[in-house]
C-alpha atoms as a PDB file:
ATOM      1  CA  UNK A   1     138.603  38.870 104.650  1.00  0.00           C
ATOM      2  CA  UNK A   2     141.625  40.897 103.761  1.00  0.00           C
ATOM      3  CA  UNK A   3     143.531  42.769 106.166  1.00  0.00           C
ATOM      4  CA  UNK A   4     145.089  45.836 106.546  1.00  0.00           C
ATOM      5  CA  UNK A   5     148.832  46.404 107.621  1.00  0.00           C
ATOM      6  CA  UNK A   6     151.192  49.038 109.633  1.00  0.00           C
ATOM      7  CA  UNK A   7     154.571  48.240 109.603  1.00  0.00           C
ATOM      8  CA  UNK A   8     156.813  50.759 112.178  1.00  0.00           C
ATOM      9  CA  UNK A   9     159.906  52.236 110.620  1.00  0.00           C
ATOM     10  CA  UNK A  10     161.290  51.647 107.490  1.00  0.00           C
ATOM     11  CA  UNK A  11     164.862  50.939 107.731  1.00  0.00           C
ATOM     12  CA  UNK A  12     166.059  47.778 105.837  1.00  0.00           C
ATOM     13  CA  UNK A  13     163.905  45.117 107.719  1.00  0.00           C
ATOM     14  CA  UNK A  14     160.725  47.461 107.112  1.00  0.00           C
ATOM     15  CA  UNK A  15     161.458  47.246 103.855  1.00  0.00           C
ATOM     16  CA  UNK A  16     161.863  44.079 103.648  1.00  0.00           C
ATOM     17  CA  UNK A  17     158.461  43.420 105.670  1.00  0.00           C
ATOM     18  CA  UNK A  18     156.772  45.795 103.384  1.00  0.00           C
ATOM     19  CA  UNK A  19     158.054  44.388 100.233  1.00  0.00           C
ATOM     20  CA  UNK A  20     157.340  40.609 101.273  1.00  0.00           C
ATOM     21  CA  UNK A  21     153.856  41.606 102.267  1.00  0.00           C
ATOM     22  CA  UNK A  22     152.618  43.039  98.921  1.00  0.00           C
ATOM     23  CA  UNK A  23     152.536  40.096  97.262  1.00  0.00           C
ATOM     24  CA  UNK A  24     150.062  38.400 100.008  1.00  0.00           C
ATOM     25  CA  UNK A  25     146.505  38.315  98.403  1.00  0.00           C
ATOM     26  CA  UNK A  26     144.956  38.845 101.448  1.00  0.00           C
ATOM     27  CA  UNK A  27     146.129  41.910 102.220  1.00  0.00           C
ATOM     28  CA  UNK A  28     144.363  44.978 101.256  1.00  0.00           C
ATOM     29  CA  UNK A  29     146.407  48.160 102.361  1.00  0.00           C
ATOM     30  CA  UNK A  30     149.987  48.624 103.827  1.00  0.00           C
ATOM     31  CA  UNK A  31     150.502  51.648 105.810  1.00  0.00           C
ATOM     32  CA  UNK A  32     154.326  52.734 106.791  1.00  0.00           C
ATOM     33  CA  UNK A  33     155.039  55.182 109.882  1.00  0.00           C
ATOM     34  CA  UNK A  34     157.858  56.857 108.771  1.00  0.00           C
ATOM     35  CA  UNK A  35     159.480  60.276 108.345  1.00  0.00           C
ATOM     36  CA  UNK A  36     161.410  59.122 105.179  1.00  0.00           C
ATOM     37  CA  UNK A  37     159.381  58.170 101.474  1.00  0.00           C
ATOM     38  CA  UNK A  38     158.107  54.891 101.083  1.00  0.00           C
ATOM     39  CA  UNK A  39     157.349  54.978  97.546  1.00  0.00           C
ATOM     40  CA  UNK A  40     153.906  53.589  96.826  1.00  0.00           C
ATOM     41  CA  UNK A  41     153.098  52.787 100.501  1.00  0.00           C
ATOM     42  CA  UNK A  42     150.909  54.888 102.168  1.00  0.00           C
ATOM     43  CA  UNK A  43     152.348  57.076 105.034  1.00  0.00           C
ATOM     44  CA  UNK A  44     151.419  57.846 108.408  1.00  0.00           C
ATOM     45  CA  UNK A  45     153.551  60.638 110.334  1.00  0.00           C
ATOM     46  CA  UNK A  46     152.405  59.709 113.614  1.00  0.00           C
ATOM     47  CA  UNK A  47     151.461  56.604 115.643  1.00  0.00           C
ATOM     48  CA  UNK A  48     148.144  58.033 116.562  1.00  0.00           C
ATOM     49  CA  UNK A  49     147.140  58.031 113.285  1.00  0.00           C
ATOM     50  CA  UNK A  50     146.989  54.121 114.261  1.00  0.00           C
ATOM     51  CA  UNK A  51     142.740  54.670 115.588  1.00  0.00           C
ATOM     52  CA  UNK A  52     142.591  56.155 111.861  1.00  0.00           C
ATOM     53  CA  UNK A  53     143.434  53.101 110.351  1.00  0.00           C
ATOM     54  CA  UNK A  54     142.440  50.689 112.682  1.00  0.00           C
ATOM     55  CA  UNK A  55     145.057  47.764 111.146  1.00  0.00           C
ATOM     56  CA  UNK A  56     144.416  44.000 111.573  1.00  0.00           C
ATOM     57  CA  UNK A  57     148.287  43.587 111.523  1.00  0.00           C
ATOM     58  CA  UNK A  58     150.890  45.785 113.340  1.00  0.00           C
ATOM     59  CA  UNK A  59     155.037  45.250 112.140  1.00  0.00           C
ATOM     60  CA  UNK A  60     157.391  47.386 114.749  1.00  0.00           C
ATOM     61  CA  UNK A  61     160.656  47.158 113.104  1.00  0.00           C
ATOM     62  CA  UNK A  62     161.940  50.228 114.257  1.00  0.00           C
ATOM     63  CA  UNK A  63     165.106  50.698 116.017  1.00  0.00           C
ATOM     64  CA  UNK A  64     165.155  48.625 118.897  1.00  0.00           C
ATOM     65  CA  UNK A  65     165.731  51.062 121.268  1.00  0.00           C
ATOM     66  CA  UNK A  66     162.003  52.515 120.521  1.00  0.00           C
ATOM     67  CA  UNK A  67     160.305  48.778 120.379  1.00  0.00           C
ATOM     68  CA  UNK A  68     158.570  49.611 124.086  1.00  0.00           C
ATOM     69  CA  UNK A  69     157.538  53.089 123.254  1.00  0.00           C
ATOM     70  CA  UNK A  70     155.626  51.853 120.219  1.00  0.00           C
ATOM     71  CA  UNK A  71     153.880  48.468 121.730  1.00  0.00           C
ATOM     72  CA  UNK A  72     153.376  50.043 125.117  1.00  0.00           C
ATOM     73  CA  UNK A  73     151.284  52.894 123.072  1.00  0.00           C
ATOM     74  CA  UNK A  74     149.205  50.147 120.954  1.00  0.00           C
ATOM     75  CA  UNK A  75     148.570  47.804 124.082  1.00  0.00           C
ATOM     76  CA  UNK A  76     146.635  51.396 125.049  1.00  0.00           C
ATOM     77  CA  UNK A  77     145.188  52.243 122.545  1.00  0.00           C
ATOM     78  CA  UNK A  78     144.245  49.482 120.677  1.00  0.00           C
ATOM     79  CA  UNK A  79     142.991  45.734 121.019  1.00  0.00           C
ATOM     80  CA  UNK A  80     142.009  42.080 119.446  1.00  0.00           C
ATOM     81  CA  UNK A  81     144.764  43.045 117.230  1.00  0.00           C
ATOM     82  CA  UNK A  82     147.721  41.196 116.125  1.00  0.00           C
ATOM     83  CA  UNK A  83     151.410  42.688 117.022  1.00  0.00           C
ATOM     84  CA  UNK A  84     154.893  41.333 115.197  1.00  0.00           C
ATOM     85  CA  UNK A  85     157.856  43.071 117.144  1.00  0.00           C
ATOM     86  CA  UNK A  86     161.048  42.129 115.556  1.00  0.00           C
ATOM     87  CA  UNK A  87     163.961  40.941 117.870  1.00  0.00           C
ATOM     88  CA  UNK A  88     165.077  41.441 120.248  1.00  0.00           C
ATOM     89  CA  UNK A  89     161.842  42.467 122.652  1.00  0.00           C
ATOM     90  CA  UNK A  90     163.101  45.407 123.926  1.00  0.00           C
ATOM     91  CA  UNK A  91     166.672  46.403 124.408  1.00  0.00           C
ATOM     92  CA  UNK A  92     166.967  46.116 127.829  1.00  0.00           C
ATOM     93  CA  UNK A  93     164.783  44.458 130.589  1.00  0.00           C
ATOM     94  CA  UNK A  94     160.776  46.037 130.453  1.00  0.00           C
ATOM     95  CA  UNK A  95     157.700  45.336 132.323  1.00  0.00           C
ATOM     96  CA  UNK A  96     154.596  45.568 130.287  1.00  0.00           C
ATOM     97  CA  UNK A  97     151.639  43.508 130.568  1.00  0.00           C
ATOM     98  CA  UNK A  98     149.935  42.366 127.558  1.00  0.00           C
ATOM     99  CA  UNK A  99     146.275  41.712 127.744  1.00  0.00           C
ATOM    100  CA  UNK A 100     144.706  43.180 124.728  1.00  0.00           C
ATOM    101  CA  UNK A 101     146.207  42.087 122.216  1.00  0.00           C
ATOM    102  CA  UNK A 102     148.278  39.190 120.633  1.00  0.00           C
ATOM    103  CA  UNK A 103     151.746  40.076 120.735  1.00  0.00           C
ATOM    104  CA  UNK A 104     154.552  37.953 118.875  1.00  0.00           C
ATOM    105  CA  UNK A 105     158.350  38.248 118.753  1.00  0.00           C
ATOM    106  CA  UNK A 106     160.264  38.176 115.449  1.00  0.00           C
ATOM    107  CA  UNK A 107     162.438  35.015 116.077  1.00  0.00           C
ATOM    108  CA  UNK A 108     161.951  33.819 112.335  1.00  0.00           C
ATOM    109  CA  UNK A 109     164.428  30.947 112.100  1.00  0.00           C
ATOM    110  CA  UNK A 110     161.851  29.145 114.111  1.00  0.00           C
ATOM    111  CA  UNK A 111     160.556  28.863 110.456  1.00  0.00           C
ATOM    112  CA  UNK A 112     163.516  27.823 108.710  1.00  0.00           C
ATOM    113  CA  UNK A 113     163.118  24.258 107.394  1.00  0.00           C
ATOM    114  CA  UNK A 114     166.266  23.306 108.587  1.00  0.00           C
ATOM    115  CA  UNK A 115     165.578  24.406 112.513  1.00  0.00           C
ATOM    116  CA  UNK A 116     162.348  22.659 111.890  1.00  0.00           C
ATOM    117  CA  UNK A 117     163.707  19.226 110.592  1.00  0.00           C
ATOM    118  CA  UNK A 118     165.971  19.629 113.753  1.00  0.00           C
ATOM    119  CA  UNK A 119     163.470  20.155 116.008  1.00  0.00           C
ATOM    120  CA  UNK A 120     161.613  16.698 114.714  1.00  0.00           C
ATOM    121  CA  UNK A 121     164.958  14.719 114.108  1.00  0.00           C
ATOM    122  CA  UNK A 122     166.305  15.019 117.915  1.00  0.00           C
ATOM    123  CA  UNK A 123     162.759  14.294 119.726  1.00  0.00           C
ATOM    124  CA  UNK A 124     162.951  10.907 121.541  1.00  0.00           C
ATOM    125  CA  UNK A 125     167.084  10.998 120.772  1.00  0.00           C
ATOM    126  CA  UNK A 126     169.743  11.317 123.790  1.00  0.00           C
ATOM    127  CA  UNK A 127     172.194  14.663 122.454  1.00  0.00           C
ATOM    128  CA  UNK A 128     175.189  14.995 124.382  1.00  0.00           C
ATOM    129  CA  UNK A 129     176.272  18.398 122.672  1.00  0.00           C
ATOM    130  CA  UNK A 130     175.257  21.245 120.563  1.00  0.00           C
ATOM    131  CA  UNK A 131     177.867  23.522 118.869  1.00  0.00           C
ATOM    132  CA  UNK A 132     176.525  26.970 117.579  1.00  0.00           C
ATOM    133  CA  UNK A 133     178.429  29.386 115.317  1.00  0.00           C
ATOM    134  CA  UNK A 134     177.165  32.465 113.701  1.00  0.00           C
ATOM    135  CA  UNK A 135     180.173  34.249 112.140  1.00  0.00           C
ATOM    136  CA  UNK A 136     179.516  37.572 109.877  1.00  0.00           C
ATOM    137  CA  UNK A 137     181.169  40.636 108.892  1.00  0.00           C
ATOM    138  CA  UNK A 138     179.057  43.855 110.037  1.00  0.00           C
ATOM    139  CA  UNK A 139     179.920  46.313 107.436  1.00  0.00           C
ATOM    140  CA  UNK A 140     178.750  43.763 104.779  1.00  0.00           C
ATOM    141  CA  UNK A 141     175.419  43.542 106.343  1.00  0.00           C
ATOM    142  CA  UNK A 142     173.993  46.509 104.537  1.00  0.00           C
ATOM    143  CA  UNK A 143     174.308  48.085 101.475  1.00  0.00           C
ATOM    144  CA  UNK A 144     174.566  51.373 101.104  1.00  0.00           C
ATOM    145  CA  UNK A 145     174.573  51.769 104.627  1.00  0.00           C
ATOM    146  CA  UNK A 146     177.848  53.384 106.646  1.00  0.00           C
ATOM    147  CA  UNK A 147     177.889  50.355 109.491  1.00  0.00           C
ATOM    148  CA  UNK A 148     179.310  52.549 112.279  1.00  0.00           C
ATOM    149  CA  UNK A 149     176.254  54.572 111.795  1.00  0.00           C
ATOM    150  CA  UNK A 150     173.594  51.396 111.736  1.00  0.00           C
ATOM    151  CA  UNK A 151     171.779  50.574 114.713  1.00  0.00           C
ATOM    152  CA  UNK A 152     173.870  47.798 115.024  1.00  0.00           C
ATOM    153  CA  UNK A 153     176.943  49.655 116.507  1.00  0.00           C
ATOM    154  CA  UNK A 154     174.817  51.810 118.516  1.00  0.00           C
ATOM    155  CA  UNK A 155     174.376  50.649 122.141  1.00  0.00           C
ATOM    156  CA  UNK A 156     171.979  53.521 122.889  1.00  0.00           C
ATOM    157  CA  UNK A 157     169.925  51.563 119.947  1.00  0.00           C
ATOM    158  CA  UNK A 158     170.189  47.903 120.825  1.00  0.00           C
ATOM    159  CA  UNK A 159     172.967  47.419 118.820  1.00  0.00           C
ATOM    160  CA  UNK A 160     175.352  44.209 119.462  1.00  0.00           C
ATOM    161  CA  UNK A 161     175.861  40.784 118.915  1.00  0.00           C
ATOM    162  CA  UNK A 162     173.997  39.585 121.377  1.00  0.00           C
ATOM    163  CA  UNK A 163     170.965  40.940 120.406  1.00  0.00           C
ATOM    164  CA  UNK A 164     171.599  41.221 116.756  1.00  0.00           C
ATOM    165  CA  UNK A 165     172.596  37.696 117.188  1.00  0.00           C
ATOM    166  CA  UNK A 166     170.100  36.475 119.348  1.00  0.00           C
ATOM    167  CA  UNK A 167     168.140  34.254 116.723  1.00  0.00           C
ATOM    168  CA  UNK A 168     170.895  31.501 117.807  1.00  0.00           C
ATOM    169  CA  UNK A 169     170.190  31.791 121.134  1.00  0.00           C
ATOM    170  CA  UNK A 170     166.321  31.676 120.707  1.00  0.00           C
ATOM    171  CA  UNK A 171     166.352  28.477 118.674  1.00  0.00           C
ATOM    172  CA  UNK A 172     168.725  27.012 120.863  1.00  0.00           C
ATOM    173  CA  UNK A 173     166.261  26.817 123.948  1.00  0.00           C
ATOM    174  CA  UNK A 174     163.050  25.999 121.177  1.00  0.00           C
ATOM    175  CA  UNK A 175     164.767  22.702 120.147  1.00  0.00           C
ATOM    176  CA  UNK A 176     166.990  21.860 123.158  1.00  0.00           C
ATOM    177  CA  UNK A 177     164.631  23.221 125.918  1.00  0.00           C
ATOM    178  CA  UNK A 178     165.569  26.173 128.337  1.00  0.00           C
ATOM    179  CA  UNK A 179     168.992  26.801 129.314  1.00  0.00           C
ATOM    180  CA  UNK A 180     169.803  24.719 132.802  1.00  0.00           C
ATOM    181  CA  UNK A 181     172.979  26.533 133.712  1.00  0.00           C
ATOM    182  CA  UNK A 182     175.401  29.033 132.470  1.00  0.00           C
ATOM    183  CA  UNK A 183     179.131  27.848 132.905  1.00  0.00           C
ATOM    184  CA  UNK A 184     180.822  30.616 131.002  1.00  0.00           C
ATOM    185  CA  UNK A 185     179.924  33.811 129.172  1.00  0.00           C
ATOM    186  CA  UNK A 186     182.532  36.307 127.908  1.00  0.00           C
ATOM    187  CA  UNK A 187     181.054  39.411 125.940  1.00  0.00           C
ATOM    188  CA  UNK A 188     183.338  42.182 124.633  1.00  0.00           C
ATOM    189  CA  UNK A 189     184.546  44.038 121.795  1.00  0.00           C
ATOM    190  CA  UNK A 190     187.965  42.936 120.518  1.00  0.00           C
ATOM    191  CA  UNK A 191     187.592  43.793 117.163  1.00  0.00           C
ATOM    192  CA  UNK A 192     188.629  47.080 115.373  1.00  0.00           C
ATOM    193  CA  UNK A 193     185.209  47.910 114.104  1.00  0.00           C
ATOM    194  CA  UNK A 194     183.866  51.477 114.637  1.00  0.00           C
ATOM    195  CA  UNK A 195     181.450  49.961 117.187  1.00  0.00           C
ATOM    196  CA  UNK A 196     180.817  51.233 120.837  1.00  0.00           C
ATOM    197  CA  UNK A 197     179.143  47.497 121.064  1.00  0.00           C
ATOM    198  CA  UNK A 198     180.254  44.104 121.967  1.00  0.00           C
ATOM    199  CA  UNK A 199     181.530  42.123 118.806  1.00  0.00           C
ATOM    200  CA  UNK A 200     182.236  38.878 120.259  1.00  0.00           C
ATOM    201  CA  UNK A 201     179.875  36.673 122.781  1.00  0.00           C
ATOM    202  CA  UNK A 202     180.613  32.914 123.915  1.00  0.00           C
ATOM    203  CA  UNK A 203     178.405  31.435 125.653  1.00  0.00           C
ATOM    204  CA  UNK A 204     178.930  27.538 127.235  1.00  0.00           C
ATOM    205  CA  UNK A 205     176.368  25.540 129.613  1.00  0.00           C
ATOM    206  CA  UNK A 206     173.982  23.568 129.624  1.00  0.00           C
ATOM    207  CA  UNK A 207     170.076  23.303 128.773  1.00  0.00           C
ATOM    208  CA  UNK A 208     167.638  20.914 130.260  1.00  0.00           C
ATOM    209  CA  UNK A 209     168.361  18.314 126.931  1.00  0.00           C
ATOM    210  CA  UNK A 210     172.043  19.016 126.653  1.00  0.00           C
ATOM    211  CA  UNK A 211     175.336  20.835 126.944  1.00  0.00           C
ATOM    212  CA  UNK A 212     175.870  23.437 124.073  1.00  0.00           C
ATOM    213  CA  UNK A 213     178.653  26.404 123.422  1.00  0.00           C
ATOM    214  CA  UNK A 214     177.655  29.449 121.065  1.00  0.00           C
ATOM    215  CA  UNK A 215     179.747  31.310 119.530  1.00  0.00           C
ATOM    216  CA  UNK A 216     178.717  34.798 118.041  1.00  0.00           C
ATOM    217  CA  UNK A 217     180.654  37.732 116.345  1.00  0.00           C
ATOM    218  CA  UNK A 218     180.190  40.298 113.444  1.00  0.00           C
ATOM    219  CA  UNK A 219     184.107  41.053 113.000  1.00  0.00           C
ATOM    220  CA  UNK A 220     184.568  37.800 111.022  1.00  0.00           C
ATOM    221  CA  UNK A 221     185.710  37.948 106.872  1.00  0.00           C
ATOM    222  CA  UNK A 222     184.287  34.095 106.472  1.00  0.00           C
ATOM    223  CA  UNK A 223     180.685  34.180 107.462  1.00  0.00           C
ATOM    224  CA  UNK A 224     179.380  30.551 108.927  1.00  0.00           C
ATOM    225  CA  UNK A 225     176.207  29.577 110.374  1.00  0.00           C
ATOM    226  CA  UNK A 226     176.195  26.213 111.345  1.00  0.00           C
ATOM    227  CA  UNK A 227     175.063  23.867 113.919  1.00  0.00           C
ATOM    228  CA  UNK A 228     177.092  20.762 115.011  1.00  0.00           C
ATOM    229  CA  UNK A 229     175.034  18.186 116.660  1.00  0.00           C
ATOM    230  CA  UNK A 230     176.651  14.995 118.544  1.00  0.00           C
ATOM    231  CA  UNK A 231     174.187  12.049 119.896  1.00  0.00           C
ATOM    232  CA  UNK A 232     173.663   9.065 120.539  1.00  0.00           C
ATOM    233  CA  UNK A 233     174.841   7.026 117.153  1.00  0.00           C
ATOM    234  CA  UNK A 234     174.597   9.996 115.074  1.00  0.00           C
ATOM    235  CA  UNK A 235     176.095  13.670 114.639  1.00  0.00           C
ATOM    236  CA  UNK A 236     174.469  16.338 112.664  1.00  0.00           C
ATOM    237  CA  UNK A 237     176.061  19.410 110.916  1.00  0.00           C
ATOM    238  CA  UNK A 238     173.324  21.932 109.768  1.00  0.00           C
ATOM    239  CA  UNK A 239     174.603  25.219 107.218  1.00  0.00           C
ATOM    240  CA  UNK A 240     172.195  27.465 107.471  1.00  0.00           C
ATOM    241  CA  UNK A 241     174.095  29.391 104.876  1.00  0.00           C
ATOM    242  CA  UNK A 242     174.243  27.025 101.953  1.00  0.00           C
ATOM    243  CA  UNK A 243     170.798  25.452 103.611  1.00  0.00           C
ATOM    244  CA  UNK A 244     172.333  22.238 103.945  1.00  0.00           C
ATOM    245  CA  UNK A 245     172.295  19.204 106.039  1.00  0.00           C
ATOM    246  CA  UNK A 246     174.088  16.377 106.882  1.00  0.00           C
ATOM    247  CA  UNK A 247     174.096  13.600 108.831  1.00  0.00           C
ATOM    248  CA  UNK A 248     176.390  10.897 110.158  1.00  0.00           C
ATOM    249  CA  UNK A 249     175.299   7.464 110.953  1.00  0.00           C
ATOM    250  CA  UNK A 250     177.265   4.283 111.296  1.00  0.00           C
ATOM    251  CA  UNK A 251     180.057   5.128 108.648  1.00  0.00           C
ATOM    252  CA  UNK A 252     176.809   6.463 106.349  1.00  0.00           C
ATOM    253  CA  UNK A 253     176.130  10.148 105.509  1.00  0.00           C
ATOM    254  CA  UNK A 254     173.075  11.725 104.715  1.00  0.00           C
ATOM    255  CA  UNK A 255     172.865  14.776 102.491  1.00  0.00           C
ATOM    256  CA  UNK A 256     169.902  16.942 102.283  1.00  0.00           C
ATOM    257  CA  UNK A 257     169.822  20.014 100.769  1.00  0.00           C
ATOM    258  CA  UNK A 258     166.913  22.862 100.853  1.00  0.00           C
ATOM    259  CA  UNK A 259     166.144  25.151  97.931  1.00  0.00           C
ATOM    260  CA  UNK A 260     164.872  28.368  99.636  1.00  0.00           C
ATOM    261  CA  UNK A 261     165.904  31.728  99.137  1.00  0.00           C
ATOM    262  CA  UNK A 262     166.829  34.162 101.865  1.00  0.00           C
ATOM    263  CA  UNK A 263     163.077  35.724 102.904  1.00  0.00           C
ATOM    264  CA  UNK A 264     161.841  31.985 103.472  1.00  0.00           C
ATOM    265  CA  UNK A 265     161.617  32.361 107.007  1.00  0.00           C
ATOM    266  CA  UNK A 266     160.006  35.567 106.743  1.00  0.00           C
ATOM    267  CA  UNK A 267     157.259  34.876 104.823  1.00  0.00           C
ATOM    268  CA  UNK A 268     156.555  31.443 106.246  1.00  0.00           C
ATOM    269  CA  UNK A 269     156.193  33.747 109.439  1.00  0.00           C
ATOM    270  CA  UNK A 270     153.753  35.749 108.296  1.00  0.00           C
ATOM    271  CA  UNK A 271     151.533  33.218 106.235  1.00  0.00           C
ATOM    272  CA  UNK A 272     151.660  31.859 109.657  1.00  0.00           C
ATOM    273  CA  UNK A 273     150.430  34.839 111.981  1.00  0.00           C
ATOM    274  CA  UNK A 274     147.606  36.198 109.054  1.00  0.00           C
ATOM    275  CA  UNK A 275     146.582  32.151 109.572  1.00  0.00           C
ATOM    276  CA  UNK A 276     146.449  32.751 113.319  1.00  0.00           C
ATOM    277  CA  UNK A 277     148.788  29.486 113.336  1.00  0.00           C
ATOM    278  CA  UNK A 278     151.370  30.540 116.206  1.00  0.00           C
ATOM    279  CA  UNK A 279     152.195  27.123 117.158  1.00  0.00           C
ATOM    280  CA  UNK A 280     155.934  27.980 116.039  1.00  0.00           C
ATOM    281  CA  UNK A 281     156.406  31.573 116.965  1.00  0.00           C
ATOM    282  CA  UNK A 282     158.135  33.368 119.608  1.00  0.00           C
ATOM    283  CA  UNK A 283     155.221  34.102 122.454  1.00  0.00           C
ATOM    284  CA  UNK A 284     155.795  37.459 124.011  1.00  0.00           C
ATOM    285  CA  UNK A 285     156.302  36.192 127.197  1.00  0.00           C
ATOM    286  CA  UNK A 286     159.240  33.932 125.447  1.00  0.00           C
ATOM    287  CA  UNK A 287     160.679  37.610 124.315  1.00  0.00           C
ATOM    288  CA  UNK A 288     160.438  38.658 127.951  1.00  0.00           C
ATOM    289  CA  UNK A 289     162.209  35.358 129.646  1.00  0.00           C
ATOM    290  CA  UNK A 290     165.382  35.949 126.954  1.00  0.00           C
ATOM    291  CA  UNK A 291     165.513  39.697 127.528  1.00  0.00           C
ATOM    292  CA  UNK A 292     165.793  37.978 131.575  1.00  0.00           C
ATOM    293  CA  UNK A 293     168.032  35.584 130.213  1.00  0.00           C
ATOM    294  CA  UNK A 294     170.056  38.199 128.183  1.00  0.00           C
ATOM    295  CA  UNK A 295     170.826  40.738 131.161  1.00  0.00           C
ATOM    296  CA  UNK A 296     172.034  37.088 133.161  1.00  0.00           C
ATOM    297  CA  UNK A 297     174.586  36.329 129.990  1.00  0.00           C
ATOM    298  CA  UNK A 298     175.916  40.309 130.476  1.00  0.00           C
ATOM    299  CA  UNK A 299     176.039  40.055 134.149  1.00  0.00           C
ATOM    300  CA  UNK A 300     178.223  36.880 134.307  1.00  0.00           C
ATOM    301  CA  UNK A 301     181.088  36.259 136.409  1.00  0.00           C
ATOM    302  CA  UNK A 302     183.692  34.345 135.817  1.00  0.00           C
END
C-alpha cells in the first residue's frame, strides 16, 4: 500500500528528504509544512492540518530548536504512525513519553556501508583504541546560504558542533558500546567564525569495548572524516569522505573502496523505516540517553 508523507520544514535537509522521497514507488503524496514555496509539493501552513492528511510517515527537519514542539504535538494528536526526527533529539535535555507512536532519530551513518562493515569486522576482536575526526569548514556547508545566519551558528537553534556533529558520537557508542567514562572534554569556540556556538569539541574516554578520542570542529579548510582503528593484529583507517577502507594486517593491506554517492545513507534509511526494518536505527530512547550524555560532555570539569 503506498503511503503518504509530511516532512516539517524545508530548509536544506527538507529538501533533501523531499527530493530523495519522490522517487520511492511507494509513496503516493508528499506534503511540506512550510511558510516558504515548495515547488510541486503540496503545502500545509499549519501542523494541525496534520488530522487532514492523516500521513503514514512524518519527517521533522525543522530547526532543531522547534524538534519538541512539533513531536510533542503529533504524540497528541496522532498515533500508529511512524515519526523520523532528524538529529539531534531535541536541543537541550526534554521529557516526553512516547507511547503512540514509533518515533526514530535521524542518526543516518548507522547506514553507511562503511560504519556497517565496521560494526561486523570488530565483533569477537579485542580494540584497544578508536580515533575519530570529523574536520569541515562551516561556511562551505551550504550554498547559497550566509553561514552566520544558518542554524548552525545559532545557539538559540541548536546550532554547534556538538550537535551538528553528533553523528560521530552516535556511531561511536553503536559499534563500540556505550561510553564507560569520560576522561576529558573541552568545548569552545576558538575560531574566528561569526558563530555565537562552540567550534571545537574533544572528547577522550573510554566505552565499555575500548578507549577512543573524538575530535570535532567546523573551522577547518581540509575537511577529514576518518576513523583510525588499532586491535589486536590489525589497525583499520576508514574515510568516510572518499568512502574508503583500509586495513593493516601482518605487513598486508587491504583496500576496499565503496561506490556510493552522498544521499546513500539517507535513502537506505528510509527504504528501511517504510520496510518497518529498524534493526539499525537510532531508537528514540537512544536520542534521549545522548541528549543525557550531551549535557554530561558540556558540563565537564577538568
Amino acid at each position: 500500500m503506498k503511503k503518504k508523507i509530511l516532512i516539517i520544514g524545508f530548509g536544506s535537509i527538507g529538501k533533501k528528504h523531499a527530493k530523495l522521497l519522490k522517487n520511492f514507488k511507494n509513496i503516493s503524496e508528499i506534503y511540506i509544512l512550510t511558510k516558504q514555496s515548495c515547488g510541486n509539493f503540496k503545502k500545509i501552513k499549519h501542523i494541525s492540518e496534520v488530522n487532514i492528511i492523516n500521513p503514514d510517515y512524518v519527517v521533522i527537519c525543522s530547526r532543531t530548536s522547534e524538534h519538541y514542539k512539533y513531536l510533542s504535538y503529533l504524540e497528541k494528536n496522532i498515533k500508529n504512525k511512524i515519526i523520523l526526527v532528524e538529529k539531534p533529539l531535541f536541543k537541550d535535555t526534554k521529557k516526553l513519553k512516547i507511547k503512540k507512536n514509533k518515533v526514530i532519530v535521524g542518526y543516518n551513518l548507522r547506514y553507511h556501508p562503511i560504519i556497517k562493515f565496521i560494526k561486523k569486522y570488530i565483533n569477537n576482536k579485542k580494540v584497544f583504541s578508536v580515533n575519530i575526526i570529523c574536520h569541515s569548514y562551516l561556511p562551505n556547508w551550504r550554498k547559497n546560504i550566509n553561514y552566520a545566519k544558518s542554524n548552525s551558528a545559532k545557539q538559540i537553534y541548536g546550532g554547534g558542533a556538538l550537535l551538528e556533529l553528533s553523528h560521530e558520537i552516535d556511531y561511536l557508542q553503536w559499534i563500540f558500546k556505550k561510553i564507560k567514562k569520560i576522561n576529558y572534554a573541552e568545548i569552545g569556540k576558538i575560531s574566528n567564525l561569526k558563530i555565537d556556538t562552540e567550534d571545537s569539541v574533544i572528547i577522550m574516554g573510554k566505552t565499555y569495548l575500548a578507549n577512543f578520542s573524538i575530535d570535532l570542529n567546523f573551522f577547518s579548510q581540509s575537511a577529514q572524516r576518518s576513523i583510525l582503528i588499532n586491535g589486536n593484529n590489525f589497525t583499520l583507517k576508514a574515510d568516510l569522505i572518499n568512502n574508503s577502507i583500509e586495513i593493516f594486517k601482518m605487513k598486508r593491506k587491504k583496500s576496499i573502496k565503496f561506490n556510493i554517492d552522498n544521499n546513500y545513507s539517507y535513502k537506505e534509511q528510509h527504504k528501511s523505516i517504510l520496510s518497518n526494518n529498524y534493526k539499525n536505527s537510532c531508537s528514540y530512547n537512544e536520542g534521549l540517553k545522548l541528549m543525557l550524555l550531551f549535557n554530561k560532555i558540556k558540563n565537564f570539569k577538568k
